[in-house]
C-alpha atoms as a PDB file:
ATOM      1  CA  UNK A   1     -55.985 109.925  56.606  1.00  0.00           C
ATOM      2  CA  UNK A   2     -58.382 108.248  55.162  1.00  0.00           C
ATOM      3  CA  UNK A   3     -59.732 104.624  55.718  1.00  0.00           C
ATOM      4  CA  UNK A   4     -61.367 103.915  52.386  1.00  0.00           C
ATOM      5  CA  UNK A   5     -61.176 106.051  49.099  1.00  0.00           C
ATOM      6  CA  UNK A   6     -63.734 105.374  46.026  1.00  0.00           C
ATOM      7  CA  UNK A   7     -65.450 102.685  48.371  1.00  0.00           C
ATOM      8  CA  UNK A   8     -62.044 100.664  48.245  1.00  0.00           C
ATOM      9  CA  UNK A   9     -60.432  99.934  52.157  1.00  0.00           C
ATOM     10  CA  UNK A  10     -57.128 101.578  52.097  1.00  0.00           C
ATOM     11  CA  UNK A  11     -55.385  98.300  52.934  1.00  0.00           C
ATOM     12  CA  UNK A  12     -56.749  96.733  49.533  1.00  0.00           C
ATOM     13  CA  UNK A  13     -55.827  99.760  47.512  1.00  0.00           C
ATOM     14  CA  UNK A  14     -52.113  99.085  48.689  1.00  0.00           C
ATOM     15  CA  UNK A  15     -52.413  95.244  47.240  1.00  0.00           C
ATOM     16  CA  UNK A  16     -54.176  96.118  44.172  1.00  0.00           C
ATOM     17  CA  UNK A  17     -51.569  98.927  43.048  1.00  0.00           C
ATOM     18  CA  UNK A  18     -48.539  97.082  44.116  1.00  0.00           C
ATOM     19  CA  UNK A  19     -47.045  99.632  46.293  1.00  0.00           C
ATOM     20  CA  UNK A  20     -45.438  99.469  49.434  1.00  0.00           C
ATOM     21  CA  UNK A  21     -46.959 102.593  51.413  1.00  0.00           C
ATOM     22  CA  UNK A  22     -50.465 104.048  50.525  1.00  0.00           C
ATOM     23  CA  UNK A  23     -52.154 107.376  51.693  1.00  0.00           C
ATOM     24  CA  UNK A  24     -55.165 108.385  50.784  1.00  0.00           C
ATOM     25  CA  UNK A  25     -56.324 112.178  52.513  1.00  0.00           C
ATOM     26  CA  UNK A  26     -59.589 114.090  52.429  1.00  0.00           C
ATOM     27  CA  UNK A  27     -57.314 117.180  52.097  1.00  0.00           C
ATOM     28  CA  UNK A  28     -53.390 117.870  51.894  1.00  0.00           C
ATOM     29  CA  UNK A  29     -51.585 121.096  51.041  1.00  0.00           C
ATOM     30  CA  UNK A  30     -49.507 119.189  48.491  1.00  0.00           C
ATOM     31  CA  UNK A  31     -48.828 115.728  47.965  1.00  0.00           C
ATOM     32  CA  UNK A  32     -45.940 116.238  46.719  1.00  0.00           C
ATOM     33  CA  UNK A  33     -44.999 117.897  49.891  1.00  0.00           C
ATOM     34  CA  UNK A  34     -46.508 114.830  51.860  1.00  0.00           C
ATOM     35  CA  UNK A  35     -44.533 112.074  49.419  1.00  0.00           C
ATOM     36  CA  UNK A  36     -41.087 113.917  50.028  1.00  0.00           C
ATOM     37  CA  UNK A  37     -42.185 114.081  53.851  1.00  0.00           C
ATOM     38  CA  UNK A  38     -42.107 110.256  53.503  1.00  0.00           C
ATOM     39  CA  UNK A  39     -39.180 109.890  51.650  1.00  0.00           C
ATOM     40  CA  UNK A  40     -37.191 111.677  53.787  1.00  0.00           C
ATOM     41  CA  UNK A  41     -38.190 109.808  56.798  1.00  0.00           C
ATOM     42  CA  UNK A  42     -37.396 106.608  55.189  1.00  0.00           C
ATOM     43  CA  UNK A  43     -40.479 105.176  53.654  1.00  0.00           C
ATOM     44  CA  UNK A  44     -40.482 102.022  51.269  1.00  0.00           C
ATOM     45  CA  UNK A  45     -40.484 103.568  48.122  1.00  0.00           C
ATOM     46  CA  UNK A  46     -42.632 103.107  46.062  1.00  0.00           C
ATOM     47  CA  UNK A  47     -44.625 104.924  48.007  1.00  0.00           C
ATOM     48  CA  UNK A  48     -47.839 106.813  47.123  1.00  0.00           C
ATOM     49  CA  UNK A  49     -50.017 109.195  48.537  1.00  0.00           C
ATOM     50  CA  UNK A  50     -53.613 110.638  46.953  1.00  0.00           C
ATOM     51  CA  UNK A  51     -55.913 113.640  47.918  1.00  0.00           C
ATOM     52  CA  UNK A  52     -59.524 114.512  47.206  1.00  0.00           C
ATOM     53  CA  UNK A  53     -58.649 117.895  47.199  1.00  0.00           C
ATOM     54  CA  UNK A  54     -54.783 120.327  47.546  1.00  0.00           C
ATOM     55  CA  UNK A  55     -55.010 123.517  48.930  1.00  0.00           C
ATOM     56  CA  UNK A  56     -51.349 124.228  47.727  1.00  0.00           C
ATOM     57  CA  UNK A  57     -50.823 122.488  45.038  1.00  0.00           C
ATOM     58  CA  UNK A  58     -48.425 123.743  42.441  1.00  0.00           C
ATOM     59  CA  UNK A  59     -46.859 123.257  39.082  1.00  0.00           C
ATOM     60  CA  UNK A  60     -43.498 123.574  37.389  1.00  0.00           C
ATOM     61  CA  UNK A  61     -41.336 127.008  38.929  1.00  0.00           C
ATOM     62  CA  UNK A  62     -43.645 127.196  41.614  1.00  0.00           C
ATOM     63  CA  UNK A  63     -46.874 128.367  39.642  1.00  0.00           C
ATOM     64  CA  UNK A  64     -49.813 127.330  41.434  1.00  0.00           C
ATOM     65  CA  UNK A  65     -52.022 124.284  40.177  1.00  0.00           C
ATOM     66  CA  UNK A  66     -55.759 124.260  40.697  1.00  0.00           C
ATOM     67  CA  UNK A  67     -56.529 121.098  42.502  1.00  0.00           C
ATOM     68  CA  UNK A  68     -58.708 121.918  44.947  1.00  0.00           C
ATOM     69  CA  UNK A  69     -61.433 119.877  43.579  1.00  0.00           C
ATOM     70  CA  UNK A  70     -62.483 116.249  44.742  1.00  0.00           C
ATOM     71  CA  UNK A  71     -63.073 115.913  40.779  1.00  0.00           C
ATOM     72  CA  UNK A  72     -59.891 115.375  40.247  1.00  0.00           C
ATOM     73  CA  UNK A  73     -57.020 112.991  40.587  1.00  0.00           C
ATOM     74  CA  UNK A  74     -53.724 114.049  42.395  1.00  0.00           C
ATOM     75  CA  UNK A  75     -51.669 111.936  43.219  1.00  0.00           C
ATOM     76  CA  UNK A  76     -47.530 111.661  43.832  1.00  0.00           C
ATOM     77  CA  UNK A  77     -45.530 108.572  43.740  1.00  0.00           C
ATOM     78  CA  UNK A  78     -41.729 108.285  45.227  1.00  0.00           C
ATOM     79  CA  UNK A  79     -39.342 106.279  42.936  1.00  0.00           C
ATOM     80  CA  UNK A  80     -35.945 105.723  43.432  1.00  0.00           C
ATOM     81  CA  UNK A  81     -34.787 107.326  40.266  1.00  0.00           C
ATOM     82  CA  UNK A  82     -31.171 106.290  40.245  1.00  0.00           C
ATOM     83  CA  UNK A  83     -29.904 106.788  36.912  1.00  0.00           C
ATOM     84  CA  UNK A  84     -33.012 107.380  35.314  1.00  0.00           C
ATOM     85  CA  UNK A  85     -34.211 110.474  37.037  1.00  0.00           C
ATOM     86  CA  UNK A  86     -34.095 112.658  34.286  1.00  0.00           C
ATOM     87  CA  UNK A  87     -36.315 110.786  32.055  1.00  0.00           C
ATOM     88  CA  UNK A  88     -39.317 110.224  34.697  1.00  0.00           C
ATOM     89  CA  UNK A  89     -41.152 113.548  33.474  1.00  0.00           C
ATOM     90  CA  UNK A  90     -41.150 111.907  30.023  1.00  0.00           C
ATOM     91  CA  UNK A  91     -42.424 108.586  31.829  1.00  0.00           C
ATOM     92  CA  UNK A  92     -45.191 110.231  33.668  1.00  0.00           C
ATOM     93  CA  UNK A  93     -45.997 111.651  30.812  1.00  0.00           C
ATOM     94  CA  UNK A  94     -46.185 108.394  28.841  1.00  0.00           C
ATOM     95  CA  UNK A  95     -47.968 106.684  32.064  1.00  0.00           C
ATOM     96  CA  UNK A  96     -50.978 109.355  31.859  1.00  0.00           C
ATOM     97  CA  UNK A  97     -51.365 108.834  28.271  1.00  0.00           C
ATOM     98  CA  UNK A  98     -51.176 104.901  28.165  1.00  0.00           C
ATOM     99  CA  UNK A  99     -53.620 105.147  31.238  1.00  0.00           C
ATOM    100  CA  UNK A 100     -56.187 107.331  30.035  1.00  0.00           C
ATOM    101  CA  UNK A 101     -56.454 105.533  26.773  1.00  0.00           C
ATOM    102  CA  UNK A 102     -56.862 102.494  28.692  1.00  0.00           C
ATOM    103  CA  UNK A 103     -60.104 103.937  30.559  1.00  0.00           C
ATOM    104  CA  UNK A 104     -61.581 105.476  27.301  1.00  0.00           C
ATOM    105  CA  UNK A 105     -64.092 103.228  25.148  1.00  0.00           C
ATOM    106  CA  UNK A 106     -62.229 102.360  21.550  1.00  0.00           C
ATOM    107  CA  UNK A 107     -65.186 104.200  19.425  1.00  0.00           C
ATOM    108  CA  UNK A 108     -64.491 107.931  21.761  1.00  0.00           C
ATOM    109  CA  UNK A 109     -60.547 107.692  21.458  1.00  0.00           C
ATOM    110  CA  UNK A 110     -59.552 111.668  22.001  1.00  0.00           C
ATOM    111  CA  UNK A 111     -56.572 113.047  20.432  1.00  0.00           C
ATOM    112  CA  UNK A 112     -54.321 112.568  23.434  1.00  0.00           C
ATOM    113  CA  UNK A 113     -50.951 114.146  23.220  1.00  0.00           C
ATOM    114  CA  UNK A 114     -47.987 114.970  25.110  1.00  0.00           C
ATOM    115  CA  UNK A 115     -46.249 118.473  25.698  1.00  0.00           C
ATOM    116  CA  UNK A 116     -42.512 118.646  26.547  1.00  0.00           C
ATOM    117  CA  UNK A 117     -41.694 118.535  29.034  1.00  0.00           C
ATOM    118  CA  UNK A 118     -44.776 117.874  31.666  1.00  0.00           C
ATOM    119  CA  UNK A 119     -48.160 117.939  30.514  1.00  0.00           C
ATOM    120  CA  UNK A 120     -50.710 115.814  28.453  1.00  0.00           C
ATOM    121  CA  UNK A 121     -53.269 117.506  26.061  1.00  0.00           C
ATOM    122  CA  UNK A 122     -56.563 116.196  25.000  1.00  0.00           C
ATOM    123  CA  UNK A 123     -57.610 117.449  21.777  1.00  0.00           C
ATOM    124  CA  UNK A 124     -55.186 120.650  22.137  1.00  0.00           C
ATOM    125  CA  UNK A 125     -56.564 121.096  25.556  1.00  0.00           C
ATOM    126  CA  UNK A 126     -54.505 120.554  28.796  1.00  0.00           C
ATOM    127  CA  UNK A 127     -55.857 117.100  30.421  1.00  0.00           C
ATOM    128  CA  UNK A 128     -52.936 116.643  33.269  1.00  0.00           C
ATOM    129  CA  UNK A 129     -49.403 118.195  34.572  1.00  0.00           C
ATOM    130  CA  UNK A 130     -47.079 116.426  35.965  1.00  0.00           C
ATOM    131  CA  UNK A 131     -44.085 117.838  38.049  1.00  0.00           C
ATOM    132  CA  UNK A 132     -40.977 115.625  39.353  1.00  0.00           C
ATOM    133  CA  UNK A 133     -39.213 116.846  42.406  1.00  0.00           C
ATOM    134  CA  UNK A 134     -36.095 115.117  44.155  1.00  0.00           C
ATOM    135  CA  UNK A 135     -35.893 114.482  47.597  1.00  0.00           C
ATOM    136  CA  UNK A 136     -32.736 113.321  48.329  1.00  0.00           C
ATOM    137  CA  UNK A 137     -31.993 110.982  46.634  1.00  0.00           C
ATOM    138  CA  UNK A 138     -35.283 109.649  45.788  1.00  0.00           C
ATOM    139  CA  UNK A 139     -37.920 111.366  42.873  1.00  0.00           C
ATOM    140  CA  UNK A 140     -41.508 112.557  44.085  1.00  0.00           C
ATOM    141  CA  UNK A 141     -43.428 111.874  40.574  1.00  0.00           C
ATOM    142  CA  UNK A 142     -46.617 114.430  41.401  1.00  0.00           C
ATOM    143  CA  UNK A 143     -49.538 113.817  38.762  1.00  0.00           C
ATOM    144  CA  UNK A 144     -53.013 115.852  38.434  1.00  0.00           C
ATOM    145  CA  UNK A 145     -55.460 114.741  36.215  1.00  0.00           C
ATOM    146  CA  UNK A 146     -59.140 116.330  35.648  1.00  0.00           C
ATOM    147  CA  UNK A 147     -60.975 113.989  35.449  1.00  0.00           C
ATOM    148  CA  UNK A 148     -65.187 114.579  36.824  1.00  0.00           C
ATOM    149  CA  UNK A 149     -64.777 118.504  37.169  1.00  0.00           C
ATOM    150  CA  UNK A 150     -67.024 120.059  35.084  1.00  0.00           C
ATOM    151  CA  UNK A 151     -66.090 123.048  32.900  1.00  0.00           C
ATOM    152  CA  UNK A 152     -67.204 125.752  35.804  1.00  0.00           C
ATOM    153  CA  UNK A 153     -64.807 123.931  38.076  1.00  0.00           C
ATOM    154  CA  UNK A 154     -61.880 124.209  35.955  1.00  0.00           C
ATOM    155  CA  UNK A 155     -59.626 127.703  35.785  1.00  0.00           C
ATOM    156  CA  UNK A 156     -59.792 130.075  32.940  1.00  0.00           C
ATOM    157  CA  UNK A 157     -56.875 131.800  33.730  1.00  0.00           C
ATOM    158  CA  UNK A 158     -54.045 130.058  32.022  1.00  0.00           C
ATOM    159  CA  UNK A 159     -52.282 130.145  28.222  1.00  0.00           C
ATOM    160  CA  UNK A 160     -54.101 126.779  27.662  1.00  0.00           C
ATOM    161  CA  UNK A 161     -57.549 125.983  28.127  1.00  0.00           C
ATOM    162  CA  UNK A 162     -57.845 122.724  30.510  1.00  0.00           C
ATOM    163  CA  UNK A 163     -60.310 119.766  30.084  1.00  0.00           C
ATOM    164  CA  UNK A 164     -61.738 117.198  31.760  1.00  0.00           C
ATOM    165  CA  UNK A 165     -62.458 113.445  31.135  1.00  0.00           C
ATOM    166  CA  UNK A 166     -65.925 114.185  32.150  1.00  0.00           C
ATOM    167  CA  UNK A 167     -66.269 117.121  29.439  1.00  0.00           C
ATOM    168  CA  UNK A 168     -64.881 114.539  27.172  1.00  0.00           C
ATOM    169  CA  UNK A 169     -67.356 111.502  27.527  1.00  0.00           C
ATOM    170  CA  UNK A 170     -70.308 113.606  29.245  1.00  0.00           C
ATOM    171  CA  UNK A 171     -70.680 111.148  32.558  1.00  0.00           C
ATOM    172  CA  UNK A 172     -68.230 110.146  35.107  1.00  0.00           C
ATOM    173  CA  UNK A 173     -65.325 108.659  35.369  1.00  0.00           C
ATOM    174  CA  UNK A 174     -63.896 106.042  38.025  1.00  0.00           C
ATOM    175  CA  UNK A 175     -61.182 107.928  39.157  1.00  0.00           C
ATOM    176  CA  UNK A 176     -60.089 104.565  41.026  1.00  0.00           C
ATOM    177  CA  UNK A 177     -59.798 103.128  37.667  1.00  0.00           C
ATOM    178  CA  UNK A 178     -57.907 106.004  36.063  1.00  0.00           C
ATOM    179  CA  UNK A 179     -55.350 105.633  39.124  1.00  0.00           C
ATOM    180  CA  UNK A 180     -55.070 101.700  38.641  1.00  0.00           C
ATOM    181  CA  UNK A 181     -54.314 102.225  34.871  1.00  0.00           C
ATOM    182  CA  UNK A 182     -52.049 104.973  35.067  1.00  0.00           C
ATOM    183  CA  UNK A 183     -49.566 103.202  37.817  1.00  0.00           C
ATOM    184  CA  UNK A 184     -49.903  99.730  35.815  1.00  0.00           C
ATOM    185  CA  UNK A 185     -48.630 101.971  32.450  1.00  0.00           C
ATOM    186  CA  UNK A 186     -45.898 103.150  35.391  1.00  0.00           C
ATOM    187  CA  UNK A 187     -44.902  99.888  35.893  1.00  0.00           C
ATOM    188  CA  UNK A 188     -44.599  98.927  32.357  1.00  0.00           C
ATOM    189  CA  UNK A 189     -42.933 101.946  31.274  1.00  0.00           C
ATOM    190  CA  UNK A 190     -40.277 101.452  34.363  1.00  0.00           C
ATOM    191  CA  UNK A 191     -39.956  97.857  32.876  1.00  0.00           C
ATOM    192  CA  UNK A 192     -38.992  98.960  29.483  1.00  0.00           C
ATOM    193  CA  UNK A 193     -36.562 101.491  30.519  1.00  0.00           C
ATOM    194  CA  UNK A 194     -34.412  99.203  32.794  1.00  0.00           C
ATOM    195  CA  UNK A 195     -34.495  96.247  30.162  1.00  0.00           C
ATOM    196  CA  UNK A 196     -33.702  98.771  27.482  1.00  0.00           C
ATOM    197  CA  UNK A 197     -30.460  99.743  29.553  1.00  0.00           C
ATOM    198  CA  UNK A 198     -26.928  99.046  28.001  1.00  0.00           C
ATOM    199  CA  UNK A 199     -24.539  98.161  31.023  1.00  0.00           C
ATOM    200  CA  UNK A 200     -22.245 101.214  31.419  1.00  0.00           C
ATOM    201  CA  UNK A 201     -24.006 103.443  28.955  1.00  0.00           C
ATOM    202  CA  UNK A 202     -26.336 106.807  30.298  1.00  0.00           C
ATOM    203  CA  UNK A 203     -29.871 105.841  30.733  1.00  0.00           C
ATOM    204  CA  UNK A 204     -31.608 106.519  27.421  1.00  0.00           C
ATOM    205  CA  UNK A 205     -35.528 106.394  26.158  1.00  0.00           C
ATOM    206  CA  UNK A 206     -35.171 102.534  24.548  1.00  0.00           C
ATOM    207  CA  UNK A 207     -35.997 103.368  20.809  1.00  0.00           C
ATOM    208  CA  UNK A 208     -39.893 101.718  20.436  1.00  0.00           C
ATOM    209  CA  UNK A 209     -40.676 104.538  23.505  1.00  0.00           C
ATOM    210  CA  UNK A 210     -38.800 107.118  21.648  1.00  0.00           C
ATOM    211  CA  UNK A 211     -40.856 106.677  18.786  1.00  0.00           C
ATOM    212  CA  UNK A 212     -44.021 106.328  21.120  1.00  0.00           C
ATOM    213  CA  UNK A 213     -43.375 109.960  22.695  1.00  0.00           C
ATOM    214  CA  UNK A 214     -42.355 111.758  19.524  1.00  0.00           C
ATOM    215  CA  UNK A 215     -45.247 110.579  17.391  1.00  0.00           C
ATOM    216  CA  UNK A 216     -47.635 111.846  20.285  1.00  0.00           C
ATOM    217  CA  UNK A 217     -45.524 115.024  20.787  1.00  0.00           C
ATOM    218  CA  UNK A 218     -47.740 118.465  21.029  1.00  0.00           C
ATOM    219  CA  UNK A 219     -44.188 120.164  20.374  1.00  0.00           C
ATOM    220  CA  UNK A 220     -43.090 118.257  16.887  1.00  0.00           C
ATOM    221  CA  UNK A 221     -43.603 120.714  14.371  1.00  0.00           C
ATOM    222  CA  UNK A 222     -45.498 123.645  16.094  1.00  0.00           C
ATOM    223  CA  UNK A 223     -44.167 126.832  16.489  1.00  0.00           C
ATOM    224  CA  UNK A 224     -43.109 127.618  19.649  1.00  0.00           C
ATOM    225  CA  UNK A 225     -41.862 130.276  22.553  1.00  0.00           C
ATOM    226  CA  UNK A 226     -39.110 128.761  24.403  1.00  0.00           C
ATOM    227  CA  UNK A 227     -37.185 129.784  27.706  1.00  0.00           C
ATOM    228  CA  UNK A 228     -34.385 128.106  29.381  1.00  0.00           C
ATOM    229  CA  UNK A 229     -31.375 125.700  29.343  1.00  0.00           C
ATOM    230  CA  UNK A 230     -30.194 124.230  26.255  1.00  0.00           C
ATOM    231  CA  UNK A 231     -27.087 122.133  24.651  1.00  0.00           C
ATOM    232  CA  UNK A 232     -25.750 124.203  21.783  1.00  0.00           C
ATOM    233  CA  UNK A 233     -23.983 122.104  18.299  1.00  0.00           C
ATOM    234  CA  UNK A 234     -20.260 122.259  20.537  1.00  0.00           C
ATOM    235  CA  UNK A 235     -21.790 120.735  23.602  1.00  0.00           C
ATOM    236  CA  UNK A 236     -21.349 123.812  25.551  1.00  0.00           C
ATOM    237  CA  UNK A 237     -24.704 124.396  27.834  1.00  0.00           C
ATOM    238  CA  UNK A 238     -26.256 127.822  27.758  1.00  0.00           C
ATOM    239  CA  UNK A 239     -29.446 129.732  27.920  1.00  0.00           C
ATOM    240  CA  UNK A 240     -32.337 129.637  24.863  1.00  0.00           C
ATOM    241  CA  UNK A 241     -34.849 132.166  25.202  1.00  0.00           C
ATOM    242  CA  UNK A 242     -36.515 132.459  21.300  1.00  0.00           C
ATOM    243  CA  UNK A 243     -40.164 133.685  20.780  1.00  0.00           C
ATOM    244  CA  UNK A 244     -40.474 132.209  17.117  1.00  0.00           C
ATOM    245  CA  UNK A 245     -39.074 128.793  17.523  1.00  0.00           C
ATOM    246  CA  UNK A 246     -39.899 125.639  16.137  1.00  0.00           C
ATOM    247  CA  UNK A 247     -40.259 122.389  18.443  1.00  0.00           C
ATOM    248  CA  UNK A 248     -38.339 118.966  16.889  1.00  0.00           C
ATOM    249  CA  UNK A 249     -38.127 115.393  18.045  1.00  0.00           C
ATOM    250  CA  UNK A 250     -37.807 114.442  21.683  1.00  0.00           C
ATOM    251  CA  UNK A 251     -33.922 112.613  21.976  1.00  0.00           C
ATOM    252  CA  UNK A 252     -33.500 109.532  24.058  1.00  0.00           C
ATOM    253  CA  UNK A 253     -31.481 111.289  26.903  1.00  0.00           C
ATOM    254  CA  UNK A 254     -34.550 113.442  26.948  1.00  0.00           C
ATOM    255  CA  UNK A 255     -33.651 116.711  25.663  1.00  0.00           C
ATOM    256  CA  UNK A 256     -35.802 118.277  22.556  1.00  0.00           C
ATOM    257  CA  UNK A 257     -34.719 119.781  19.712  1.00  0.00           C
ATOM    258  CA  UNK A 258     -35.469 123.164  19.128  1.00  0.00           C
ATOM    259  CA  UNK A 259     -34.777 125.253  15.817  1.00  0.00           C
ATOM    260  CA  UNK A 260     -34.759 128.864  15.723  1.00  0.00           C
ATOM    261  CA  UNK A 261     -33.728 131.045  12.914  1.00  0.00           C
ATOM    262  CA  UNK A 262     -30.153 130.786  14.067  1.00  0.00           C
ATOM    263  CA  UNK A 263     -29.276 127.631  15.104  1.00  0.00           C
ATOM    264  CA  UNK A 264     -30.647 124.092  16.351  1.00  0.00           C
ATOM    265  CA  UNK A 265     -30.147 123.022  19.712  1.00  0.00           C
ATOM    266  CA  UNK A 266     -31.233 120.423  22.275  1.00  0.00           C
ATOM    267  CA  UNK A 267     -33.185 121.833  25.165  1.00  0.00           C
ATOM    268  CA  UNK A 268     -32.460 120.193  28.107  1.00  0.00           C
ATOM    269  CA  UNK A 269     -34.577 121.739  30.658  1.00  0.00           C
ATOM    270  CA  UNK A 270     -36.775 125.099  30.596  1.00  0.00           C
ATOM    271  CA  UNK A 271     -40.453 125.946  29.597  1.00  0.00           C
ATOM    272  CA  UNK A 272     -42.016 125.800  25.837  1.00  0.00           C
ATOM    273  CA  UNK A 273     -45.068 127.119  25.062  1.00  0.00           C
ATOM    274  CA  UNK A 274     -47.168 126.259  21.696  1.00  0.00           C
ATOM    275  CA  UNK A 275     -48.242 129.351  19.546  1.00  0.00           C
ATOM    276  CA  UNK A 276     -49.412 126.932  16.600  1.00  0.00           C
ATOM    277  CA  UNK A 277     -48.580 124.191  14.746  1.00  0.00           C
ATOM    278  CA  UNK A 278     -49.206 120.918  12.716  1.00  0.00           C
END
């Protein structure tokens, strides 16, 4: 473990980010894998452990993630979840874009967006992936953001072309700072969701976020290929796979609409990939 991480003592970092456990490693195999370690053996949560570089690092249904770059931030972050578990992709989400913005100079603002269900996209690029696992109980909240690799660090291999807030601006980036402003957009975004919360109703995306999300949604009006679990018009779950789709507004229990030539449904969980769009 490390001492000191972006010339910041570890102890500090914990104070400055509000947490109650920090980690910060030279190298991890996931840290993911590490934040679940600490969950399970009873941790404070939040707790929240950063790498320079994963050598196992993976994204949604196991596909691997290329992190093994000290350009990059990866980070995870236990959260108790509770009742609002299945919204904290969404969150992440939300947290990456509020933070980034936040580090960006007014007069370079990029065309940040966010694909349902995990991933923010600069300029139609992909910028960061985020990938919520639980661990009994508790939600590991695992974001990677590129943010000083250069374009020969970052894989070619994937439907989307990836991008880097160093590609973007042409210098460096404190990656300290991104990690401050993305966990204070965390904290915020937490905020809003427990004051928006109706006593005995299901945890819902309070409206003002709703709109937030859907008018920054890659998904709203693009054409789409879509795979997995979705609520059909009687309520009745079942599965969606549709190659010439049409993405719709995000819903406030998280689900997103989807319109095919058939029917409209709410996907609830799954993969959606963009083929074109507005």
């Amino acid at each position: 473990m490390l001492d000191a991480w972006e010339g910041v003592d570890a102890g500090k970092w914990a104070a400055r980010l509000l947490v109650d456990h920090v980690e910060f490693h030279e190298e991890v195999g996931s840290t993911n894998d590490r934040a679940r370690e600490l969950a399970l053996s009873g941790a404070p949560v939040p707790a929240l452990v950063v790498a320079n570089r994963q050598t196992a690092g993976r994204g949604r249904h196991g596909r691997p993630w290329a992190s093994n770059h000290p350009g990059g931030l990866w980070m995870s972050l236990t959260d108790e979840g509770g009742a609002f578990a299945p919204l904290l992709p969404l969150i992440a989400g939300a947290a990456v874009l509020r933070g980034v913005e936040a580090c960006l100079e007014r007069a370079r603002q990029p065309a940040l967006s966010l694909k349902w269900p995990n991933d923010v996209y600069l300029g139609g690029q992909k910028l960061a992936g985020i990938l919520c696992e639980s661990a009994e109980g508790t939600v590991v909240v695992g974001i990677g953001v590129n943010v000083n690799q250069g374009a020969e660090d970052l894989p070619t291999d994937g439907d989307v072309p990836p991008v880097s807030l160093r590609m973007l601006r042409g210098s460096a980036t404190d990656k300290g700072q991104v990690l401050e402003a993305i966990l204070a957009a965390w904290r915020q975004l937490r905020e809003e969701l427990e004051a928006g919360r109706r006593p005995g109703a299901p945890a819902r995306v309070p409206e003002a976020l709703l709109s937030e999300l859907n008018g920054r949604s890659a998904v709203y009006g693009a054409a789409v290929a879509v795979q997995g679990t979705a609520r059909h018009s009687n309520g009745r779950l079942g599965p969606i796979e549709d190659d010439s789709a049409t993405g719709g507004l995000i819903q406030g229990d998280g689900a997103l609409v989807i319109r095919t030539r058939a029917q409209t449904v709410e996907m609830i969980a799954g993969s959606v990939r963009i083929l074109g769009g507005r």
